[in-house]
N, C-alpha and C. Protein backbone atom coordinates (compact mmCIF):
# COMPACT_ATOMS: atom_id res chain seq x y z
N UNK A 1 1.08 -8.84 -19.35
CA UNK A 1 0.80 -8.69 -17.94
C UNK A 1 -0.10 -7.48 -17.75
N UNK A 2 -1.18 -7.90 -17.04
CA UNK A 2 -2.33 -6.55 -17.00
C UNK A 2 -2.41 -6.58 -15.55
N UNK A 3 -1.92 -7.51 -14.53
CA UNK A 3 -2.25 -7.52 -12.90
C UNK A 3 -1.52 -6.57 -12.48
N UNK A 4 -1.05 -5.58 -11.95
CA UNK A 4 0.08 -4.61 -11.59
C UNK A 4 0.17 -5.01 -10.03
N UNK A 5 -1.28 -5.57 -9.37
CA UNK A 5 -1.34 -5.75 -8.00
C UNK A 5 -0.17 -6.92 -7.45
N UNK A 6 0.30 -7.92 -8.31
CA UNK A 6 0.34 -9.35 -7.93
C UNK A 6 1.30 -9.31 -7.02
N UNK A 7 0.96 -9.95 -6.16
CA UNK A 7 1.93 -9.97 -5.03
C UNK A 7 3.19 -11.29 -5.10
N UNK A 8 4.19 -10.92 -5.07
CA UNK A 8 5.71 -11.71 -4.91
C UNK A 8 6.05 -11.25 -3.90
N UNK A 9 6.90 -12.43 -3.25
CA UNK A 9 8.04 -11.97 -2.16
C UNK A 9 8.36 -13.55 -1.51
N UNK A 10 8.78 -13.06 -0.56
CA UNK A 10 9.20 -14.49 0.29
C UNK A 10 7.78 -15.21 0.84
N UNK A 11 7.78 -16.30 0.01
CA UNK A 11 7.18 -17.80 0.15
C UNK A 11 5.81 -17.17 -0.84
N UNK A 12 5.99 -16.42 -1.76
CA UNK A 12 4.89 -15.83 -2.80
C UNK A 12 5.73 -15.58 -4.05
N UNK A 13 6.09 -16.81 -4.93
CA UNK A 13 7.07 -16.99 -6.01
C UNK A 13 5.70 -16.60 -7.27
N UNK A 14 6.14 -15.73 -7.94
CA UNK A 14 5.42 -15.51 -9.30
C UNK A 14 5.00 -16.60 -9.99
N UNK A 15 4.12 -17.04 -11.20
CA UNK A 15 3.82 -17.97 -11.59
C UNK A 15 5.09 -18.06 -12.84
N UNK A 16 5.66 -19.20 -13.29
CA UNK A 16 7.01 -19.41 -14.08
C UNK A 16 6.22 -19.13 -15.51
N UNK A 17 4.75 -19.14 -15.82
CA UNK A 17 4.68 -18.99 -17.03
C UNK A 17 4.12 -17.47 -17.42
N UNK A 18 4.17 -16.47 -16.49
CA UNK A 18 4.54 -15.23 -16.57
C UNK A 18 4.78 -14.49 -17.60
N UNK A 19 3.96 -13.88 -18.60
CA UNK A 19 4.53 -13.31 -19.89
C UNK A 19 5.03 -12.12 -19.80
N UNK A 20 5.78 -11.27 -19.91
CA UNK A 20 6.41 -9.87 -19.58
C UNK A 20 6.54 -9.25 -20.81
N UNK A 21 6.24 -8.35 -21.49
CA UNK A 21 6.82 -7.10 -22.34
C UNK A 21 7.86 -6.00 -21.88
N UNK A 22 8.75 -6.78 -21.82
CA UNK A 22 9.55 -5.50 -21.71
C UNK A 22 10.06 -4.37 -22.34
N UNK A 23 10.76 -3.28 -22.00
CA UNK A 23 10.98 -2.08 -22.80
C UNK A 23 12.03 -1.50 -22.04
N UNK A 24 13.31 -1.05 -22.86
CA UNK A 24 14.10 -0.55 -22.19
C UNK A 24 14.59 1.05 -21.69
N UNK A 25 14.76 1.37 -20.77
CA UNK A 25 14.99 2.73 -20.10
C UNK A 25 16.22 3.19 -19.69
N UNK A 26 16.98 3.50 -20.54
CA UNK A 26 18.44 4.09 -20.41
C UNK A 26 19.37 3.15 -19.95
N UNK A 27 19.05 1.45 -20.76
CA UNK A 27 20.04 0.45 -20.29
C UNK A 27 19.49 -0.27 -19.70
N UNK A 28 18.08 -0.26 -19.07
CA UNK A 28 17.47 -1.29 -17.92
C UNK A 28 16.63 -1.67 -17.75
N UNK A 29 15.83 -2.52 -18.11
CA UNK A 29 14.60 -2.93 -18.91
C UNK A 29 13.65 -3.39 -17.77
N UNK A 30 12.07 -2.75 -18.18
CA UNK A 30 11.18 -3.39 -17.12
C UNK A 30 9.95 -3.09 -17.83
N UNK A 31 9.03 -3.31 -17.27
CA UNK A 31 7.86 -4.05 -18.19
C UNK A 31 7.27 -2.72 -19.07
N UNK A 32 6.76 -2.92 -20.15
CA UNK A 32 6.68 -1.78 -20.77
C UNK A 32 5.56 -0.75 -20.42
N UNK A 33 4.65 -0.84 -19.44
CA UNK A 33 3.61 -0.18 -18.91
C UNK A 33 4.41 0.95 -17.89
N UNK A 34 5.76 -0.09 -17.24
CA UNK A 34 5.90 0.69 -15.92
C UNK A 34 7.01 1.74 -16.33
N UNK A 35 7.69 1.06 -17.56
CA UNK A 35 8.79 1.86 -18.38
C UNK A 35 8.46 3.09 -18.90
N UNK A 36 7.24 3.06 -19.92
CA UNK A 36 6.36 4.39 -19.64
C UNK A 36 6.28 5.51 -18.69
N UNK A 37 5.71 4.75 -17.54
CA UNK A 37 5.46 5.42 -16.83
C UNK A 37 6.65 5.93 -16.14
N UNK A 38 7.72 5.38 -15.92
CA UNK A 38 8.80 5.68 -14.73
C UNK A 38 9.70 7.20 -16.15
N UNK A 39 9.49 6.74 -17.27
CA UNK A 39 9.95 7.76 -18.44
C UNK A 39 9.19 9.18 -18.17
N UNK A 40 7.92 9.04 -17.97
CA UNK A 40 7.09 10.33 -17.49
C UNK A 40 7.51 11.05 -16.13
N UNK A 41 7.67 10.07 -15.27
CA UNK A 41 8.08 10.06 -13.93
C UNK A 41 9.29 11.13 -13.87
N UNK A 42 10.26 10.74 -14.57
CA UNK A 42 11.82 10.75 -14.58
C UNK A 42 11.46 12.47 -15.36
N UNK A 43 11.23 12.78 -16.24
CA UNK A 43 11.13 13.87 -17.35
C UNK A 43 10.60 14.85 -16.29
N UNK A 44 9.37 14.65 -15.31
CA UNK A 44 8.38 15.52 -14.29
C UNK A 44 9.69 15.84 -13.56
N UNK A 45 10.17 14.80 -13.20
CA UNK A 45 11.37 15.31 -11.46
C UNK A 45 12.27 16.32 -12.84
N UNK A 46 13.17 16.20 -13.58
CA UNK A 46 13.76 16.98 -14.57
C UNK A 46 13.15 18.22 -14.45
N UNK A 47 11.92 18.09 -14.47
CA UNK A 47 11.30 20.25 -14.99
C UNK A 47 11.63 20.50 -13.70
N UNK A 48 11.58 19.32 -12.38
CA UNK A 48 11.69 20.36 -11.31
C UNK A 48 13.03 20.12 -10.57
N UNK A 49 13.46 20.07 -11.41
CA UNK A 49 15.49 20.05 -11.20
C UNK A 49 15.66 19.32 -10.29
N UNK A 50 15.74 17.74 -10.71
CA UNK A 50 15.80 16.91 -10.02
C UNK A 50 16.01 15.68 -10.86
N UNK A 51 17.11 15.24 -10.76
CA UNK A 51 17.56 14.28 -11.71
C UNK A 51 18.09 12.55 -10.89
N UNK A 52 16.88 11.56 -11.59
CA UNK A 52 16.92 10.74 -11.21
C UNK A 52 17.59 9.38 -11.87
N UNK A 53 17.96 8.38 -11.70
CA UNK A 53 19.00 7.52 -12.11
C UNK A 53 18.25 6.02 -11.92
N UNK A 54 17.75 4.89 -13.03
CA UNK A 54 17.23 3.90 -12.91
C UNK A 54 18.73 3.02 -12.43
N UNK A 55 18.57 2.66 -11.57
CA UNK A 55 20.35 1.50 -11.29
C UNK A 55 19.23 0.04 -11.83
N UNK A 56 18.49 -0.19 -11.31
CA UNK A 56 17.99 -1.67 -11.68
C UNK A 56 16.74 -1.64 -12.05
N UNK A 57 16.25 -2.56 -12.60
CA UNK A 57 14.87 -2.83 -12.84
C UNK A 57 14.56 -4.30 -13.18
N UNK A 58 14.56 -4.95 -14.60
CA UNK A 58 13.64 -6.13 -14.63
C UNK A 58 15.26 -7.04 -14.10
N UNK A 59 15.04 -7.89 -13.37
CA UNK A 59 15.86 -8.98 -13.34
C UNK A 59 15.41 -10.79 -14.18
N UNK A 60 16.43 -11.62 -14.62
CA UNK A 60 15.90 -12.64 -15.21
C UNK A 60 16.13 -13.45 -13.49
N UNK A 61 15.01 -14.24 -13.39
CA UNK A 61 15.20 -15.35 -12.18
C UNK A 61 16.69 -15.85 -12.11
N UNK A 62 17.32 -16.50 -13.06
CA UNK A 62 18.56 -16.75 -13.15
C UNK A 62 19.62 -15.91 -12.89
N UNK A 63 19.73 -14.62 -13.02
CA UNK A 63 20.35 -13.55 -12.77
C UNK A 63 19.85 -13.19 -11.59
N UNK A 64 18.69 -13.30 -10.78
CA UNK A 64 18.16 -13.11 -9.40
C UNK A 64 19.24 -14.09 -8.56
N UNK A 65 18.67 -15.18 -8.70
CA UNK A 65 19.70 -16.56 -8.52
C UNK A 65 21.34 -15.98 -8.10
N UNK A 66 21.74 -15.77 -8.86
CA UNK A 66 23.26 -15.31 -8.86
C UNK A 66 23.39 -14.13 -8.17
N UNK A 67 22.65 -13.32 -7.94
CA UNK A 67 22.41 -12.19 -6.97
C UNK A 67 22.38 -12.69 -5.63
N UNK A 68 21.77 -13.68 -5.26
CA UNK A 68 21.70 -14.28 -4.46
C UNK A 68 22.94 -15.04 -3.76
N UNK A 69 23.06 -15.53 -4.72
CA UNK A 69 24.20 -16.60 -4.31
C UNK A 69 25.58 -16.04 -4.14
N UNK A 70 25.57 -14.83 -4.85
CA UNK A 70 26.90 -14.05 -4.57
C UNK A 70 26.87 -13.28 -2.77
N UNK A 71 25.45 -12.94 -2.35
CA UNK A 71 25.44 -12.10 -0.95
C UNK A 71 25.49 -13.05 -0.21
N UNK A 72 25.39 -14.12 -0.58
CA UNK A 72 25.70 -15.48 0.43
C UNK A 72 27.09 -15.66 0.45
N UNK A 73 28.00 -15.85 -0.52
CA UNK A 73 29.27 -16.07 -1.13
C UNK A 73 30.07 -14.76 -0.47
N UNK A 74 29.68 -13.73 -0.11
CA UNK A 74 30.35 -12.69 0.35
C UNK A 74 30.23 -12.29 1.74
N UNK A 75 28.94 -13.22 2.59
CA UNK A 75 28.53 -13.28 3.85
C UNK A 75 29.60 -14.30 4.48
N UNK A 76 29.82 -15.55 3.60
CA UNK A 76 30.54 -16.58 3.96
C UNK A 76 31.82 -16.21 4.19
N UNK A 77 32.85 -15.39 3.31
CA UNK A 77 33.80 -15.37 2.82
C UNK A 77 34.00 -14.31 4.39
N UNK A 78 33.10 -13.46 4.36
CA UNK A 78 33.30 -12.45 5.68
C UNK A 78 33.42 -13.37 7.44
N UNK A 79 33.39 -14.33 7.05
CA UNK A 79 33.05 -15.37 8.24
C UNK A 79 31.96 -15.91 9.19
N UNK A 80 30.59 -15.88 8.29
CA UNK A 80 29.75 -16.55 8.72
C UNK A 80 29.78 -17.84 8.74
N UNK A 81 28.69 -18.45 8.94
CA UNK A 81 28.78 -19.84 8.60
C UNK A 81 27.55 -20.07 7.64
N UNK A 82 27.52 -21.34 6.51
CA UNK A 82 26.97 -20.97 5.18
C UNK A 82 25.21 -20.45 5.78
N UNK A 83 24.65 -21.14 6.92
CA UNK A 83 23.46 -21.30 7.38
C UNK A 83 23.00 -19.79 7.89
N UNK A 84 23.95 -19.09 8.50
CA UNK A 84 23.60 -17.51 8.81
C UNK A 84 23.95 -17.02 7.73
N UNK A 85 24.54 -16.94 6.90
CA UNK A 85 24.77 -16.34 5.84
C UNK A 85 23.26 -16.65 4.67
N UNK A 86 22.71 -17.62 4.40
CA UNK A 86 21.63 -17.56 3.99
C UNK A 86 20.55 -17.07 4.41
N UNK A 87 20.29 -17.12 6.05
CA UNK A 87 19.54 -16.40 7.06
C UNK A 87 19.39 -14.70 6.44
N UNK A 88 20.90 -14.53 6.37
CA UNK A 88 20.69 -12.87 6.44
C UNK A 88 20.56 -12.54 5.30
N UNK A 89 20.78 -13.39 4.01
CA UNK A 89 20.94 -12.72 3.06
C UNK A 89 19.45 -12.25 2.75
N UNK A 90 18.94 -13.77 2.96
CA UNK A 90 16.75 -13.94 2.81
C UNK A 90 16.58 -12.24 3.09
N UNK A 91 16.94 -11.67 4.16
CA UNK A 91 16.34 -10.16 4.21
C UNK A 91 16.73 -8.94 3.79
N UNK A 92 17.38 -9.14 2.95
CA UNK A 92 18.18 -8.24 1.98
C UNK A 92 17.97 -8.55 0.40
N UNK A 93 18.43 -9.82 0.51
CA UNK A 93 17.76 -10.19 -0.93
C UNK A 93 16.59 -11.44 -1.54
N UNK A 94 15.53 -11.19 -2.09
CA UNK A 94 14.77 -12.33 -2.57
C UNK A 94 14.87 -13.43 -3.15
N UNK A 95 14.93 -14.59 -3.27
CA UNK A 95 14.99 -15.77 -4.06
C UNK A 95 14.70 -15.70 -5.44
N UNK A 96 14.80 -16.54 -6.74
CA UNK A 96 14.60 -16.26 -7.84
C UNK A 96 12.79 -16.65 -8.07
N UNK A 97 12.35 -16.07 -8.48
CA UNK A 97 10.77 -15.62 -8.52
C UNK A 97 9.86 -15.21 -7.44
N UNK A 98 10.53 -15.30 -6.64
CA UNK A 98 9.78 -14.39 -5.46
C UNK A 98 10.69 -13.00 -5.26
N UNK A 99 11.13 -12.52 -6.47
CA UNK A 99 11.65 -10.76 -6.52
C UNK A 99 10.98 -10.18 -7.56
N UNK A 100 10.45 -9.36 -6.75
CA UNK A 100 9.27 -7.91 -7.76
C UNK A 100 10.36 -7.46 -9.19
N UNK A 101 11.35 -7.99 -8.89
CA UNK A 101 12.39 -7.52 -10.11
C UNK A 101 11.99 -8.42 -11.30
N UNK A 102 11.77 -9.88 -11.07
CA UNK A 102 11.75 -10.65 -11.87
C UNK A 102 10.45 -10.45 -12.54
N UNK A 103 9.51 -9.76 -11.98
CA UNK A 103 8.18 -8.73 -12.73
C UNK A 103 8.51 -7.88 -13.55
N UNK A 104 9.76 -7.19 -13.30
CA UNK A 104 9.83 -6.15 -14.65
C UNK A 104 8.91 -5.14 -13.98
N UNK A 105 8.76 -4.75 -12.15
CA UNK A 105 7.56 -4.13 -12.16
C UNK A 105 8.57 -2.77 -10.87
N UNK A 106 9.82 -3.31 -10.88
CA UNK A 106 10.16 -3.00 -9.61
C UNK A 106 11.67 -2.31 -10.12
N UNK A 107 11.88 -0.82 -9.23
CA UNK A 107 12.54 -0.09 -10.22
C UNK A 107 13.37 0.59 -8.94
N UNK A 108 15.15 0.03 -8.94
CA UNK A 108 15.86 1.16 -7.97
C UNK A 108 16.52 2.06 -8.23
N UNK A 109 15.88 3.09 -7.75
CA UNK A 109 16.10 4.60 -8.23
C UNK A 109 16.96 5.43 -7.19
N UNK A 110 17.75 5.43 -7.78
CA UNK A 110 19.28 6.38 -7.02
C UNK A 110 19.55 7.85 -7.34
N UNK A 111 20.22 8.73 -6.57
CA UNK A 111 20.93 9.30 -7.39
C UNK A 111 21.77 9.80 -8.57
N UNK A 112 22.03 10.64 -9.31
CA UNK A 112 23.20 10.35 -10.65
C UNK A 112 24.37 9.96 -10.16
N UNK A 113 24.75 10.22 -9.07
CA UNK A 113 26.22 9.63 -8.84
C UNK A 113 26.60 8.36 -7.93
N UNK A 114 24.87 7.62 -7.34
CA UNK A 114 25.15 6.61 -6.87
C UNK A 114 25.40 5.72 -7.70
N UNK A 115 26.36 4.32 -6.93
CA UNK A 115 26.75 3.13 -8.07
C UNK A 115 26.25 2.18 -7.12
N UNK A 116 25.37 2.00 -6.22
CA UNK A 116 25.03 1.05 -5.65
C UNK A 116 23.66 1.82 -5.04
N UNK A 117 23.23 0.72 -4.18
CA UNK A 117 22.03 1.14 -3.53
C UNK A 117 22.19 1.74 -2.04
N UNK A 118 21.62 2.70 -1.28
CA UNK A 118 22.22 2.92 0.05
C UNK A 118 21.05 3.70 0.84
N UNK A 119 21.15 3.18 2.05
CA UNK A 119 19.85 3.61 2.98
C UNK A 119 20.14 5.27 2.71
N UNK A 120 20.90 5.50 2.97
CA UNK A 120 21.31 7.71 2.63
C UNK A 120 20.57 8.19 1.32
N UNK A 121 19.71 7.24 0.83
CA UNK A 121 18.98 8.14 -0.51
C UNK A 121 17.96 8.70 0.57
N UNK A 122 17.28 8.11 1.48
CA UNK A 122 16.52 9.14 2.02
C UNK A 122 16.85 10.25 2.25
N UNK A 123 17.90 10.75 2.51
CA UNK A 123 18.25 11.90 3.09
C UNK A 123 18.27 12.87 1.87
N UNK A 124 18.08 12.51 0.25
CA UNK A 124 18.54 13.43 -0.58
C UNK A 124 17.20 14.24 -1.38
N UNK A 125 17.32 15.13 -1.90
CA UNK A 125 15.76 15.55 -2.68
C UNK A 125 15.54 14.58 -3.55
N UNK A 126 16.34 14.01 -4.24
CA UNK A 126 15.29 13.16 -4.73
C UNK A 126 14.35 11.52 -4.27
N UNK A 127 15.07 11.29 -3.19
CA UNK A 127 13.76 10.81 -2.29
C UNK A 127 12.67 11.76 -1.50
N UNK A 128 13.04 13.00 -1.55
CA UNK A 128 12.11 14.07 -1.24
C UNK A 128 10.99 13.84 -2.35
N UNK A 129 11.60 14.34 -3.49
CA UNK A 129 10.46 14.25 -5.20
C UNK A 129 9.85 12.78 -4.84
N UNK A 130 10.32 11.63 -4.75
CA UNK A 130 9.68 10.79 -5.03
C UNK A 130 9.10 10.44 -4.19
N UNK A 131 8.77 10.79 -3.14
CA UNK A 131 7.83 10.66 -1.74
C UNK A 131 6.12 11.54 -2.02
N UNK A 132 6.49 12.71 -2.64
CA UNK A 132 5.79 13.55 -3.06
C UNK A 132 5.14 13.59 -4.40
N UNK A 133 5.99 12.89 -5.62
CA UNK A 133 5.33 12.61 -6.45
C UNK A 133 5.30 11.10 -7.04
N UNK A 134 5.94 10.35 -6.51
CA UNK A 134 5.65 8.86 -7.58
C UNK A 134 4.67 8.51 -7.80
N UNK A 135 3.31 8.56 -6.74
CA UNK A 135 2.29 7.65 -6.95
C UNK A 135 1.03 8.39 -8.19
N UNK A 136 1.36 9.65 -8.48
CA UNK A 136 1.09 10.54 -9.78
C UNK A 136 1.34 9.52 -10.46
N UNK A 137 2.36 8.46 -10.62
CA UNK A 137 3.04 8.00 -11.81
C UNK A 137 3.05 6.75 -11.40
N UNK A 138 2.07 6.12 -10.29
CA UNK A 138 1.66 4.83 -10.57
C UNK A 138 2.64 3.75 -9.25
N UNK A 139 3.69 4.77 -8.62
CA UNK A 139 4.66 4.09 -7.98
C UNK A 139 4.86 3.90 -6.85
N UNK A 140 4.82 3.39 -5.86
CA UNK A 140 5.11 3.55 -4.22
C UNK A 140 6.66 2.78 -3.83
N UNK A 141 6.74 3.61 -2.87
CA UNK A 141 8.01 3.14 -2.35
C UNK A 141 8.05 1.47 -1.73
N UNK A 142 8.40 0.47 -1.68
CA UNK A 142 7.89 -0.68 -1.61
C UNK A 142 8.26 -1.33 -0.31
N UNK A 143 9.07 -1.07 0.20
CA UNK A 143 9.75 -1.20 1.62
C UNK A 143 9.72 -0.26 2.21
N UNK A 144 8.89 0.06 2.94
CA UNK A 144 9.25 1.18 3.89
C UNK A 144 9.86 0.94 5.76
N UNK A 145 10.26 1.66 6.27
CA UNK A 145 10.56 1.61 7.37
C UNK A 145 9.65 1.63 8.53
N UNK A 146 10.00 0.53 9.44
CA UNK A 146 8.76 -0.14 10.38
C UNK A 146 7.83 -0.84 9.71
N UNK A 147 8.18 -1.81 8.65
CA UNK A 147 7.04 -2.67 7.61
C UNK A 147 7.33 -3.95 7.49
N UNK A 148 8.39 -4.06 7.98
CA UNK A 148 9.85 -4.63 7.74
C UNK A 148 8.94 -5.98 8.53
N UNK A 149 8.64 -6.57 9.12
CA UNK A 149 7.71 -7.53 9.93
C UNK A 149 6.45 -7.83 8.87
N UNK A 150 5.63 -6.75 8.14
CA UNK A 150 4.94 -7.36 6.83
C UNK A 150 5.32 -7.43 5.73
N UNK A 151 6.42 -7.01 5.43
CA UNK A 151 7.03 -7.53 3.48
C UNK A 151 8.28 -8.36 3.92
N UNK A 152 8.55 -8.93 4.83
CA UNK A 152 9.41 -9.49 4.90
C UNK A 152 11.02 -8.58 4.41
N UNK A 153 11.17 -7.66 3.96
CA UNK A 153 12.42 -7.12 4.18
C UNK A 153 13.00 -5.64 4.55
N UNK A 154 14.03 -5.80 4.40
CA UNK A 154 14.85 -4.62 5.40
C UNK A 154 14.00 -3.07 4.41
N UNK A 155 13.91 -2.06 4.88
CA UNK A 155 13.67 -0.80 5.14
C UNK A 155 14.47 -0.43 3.30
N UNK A 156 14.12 -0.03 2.53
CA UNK A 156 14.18 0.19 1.07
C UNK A 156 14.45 1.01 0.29
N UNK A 157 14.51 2.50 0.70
CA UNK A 157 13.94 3.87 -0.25
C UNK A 157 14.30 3.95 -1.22
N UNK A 158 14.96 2.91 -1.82
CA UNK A 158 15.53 3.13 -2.78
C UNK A 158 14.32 2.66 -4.06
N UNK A 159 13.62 1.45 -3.60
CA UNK A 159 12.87 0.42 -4.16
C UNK A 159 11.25 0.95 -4.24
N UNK A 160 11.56 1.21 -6.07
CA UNK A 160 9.96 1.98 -6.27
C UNK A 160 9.53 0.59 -7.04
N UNK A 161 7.60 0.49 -6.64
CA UNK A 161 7.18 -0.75 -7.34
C UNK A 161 5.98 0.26 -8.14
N UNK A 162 5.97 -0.67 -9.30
CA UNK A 162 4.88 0.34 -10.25
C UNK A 162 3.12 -0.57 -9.56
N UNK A 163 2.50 -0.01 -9.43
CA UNK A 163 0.90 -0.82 -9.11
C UNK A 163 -0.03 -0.12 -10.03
N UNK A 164 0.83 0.86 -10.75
CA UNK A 164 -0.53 1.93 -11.40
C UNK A 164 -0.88 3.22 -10.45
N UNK A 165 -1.41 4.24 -11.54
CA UNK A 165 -1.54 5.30 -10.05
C UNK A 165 -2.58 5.02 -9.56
N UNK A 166 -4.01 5.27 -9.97
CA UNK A 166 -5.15 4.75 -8.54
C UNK A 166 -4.78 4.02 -7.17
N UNK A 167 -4.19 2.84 -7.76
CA UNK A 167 -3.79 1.96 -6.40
C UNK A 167 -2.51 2.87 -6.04
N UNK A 168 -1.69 3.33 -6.66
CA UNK A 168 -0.33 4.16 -5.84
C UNK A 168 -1.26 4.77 -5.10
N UNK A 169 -1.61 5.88 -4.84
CA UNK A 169 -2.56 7.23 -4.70
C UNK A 169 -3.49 6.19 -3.50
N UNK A 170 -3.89 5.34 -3.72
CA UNK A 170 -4.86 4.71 -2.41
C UNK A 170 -3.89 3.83 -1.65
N UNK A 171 -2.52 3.77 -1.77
CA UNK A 171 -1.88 2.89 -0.61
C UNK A 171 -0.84 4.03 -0.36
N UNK A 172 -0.68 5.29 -0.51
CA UNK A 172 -0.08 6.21 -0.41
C UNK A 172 -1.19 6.98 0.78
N UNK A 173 -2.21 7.37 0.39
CA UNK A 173 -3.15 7.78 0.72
C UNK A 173 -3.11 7.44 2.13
N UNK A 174 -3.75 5.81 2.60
CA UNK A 174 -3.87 4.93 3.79
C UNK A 174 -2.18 4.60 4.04
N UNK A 175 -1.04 5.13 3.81
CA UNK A 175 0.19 4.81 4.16
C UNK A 175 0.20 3.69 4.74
N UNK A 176 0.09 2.48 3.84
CA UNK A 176 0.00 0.74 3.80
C UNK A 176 1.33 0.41 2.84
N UNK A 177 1.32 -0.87 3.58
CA UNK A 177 2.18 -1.37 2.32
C UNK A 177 1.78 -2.17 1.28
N UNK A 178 2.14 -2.75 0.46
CA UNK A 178 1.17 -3.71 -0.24
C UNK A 178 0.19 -4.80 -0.19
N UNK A 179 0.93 -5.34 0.96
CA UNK A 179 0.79 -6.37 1.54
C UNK A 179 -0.88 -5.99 1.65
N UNK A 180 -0.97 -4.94 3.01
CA UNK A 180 -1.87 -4.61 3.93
C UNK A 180 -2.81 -4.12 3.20
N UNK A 181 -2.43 -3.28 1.93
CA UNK A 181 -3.54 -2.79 1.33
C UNK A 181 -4.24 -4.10 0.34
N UNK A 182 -3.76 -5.19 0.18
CA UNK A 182 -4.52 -5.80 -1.05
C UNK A 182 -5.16 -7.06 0.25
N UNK A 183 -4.79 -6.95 1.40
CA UNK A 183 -6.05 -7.33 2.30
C UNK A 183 -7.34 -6.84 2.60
N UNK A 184 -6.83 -5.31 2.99
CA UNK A 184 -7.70 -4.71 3.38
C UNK A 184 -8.86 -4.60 2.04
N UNK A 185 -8.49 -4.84 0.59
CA UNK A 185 -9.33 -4.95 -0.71
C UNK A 185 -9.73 -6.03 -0.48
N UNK A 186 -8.89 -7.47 -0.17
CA UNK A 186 -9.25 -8.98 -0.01
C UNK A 186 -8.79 -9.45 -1.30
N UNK A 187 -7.95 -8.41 -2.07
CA UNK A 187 -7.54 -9.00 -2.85
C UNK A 187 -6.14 -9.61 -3.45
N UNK A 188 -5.61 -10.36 -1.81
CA UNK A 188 -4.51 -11.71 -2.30
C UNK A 188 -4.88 -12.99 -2.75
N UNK A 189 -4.61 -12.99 -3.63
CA UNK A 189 -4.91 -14.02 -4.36
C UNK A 189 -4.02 -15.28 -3.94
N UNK A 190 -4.87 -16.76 -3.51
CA UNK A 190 -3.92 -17.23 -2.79
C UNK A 190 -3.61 -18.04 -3.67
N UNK A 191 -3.31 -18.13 -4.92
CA UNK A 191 -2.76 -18.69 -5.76
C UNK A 191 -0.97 -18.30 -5.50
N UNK A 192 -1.00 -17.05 -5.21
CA UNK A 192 0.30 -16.58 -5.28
C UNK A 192 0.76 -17.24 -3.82
């Protein structure tokens, strides 16, 4: 995989014959360009006393799948009905190949003592560090708040996507989201 741009998400499913190199990072494997890089990433926040925690990274579609089907399974069980419960899950979680996870490109970065994901990482320094330095290292935050109408989902900080730094650094720069910036290039490819 040499595209870092390619756009996935809801009703933009990756192509199934997709080749990935992966490489693993303290248990959690994602493509080996971004693994690199998030290793450089991770070592930089360290010198400046700031210690960061990979919780997820490459997902298999099938294991997306079941991700899925469990926030549905736990929407239901809470007393929705199965049809809102799929409704809500769509904006919380992605379908199997339309999740930047199933790229191996898309990396949630917590705290050391978080065990889940939680809107309160904003509030901590190390969403401070990574606001300030990811796109050095190729990464932007991928959901941001008030975007939520162009990536199709809920508000993120947790959710760093690797694009490379140039493009980090120029959609950081124009504070875009992906979406907006690979228009404003013209470069969605409507294959995806």
């Amino acid at each position: 995989m040499t595209d870092y741009l390619i756009l996935v998400g809801k009703g933009r499913p990756m192509p199934q014959d997709l080749e990935i190199t992966l490489e693993d990072v303290s248990g959690v494997q994602l493509e080996k360009t971004a693994a690199y890089m998030l290793r450089q990433m991770f070592d930089a926040a360290l010198r400046d006393g700031i210690e960061l925690k990979l919780l997820s990274g490459y997902r298999s579609p099938e294991y997306q799948q079941e991700v899925f089907d469990r926030s549905v399974r736990q929407r239901v069980e809470g007393g929705m009905s199965y049809e809102d419960a799929v409704k809500e899950t769509e904006i919380n979680v992605a379908k199997p190949y339309e999740s930047e996870h199933n790229l191996g490109l898309a990396a949630d970065i917590v705290t050391p003592e978080d065990y889940d994901v939680f809107e309160s990482f904003e509030d901590t320094p190390q969403f401070e560090w990574l606001q300030r330095n990811a796109a050095n290292y190729g990464f932007i935050m991928r959901y941001p708040r008030g975007k939520e109408d162009v990536t199709g989902y809920i508000y993120e900080p947790w959710h760093y996507r690797y694009v490379g730094p140039y493009d980090a650094q120029r959609i950081g720069n124009r504070d875009v989201t992906l979406e907006e910036y690979l228009l404003e290039a013209e470069l969605v490819n409507s294959e995806y």
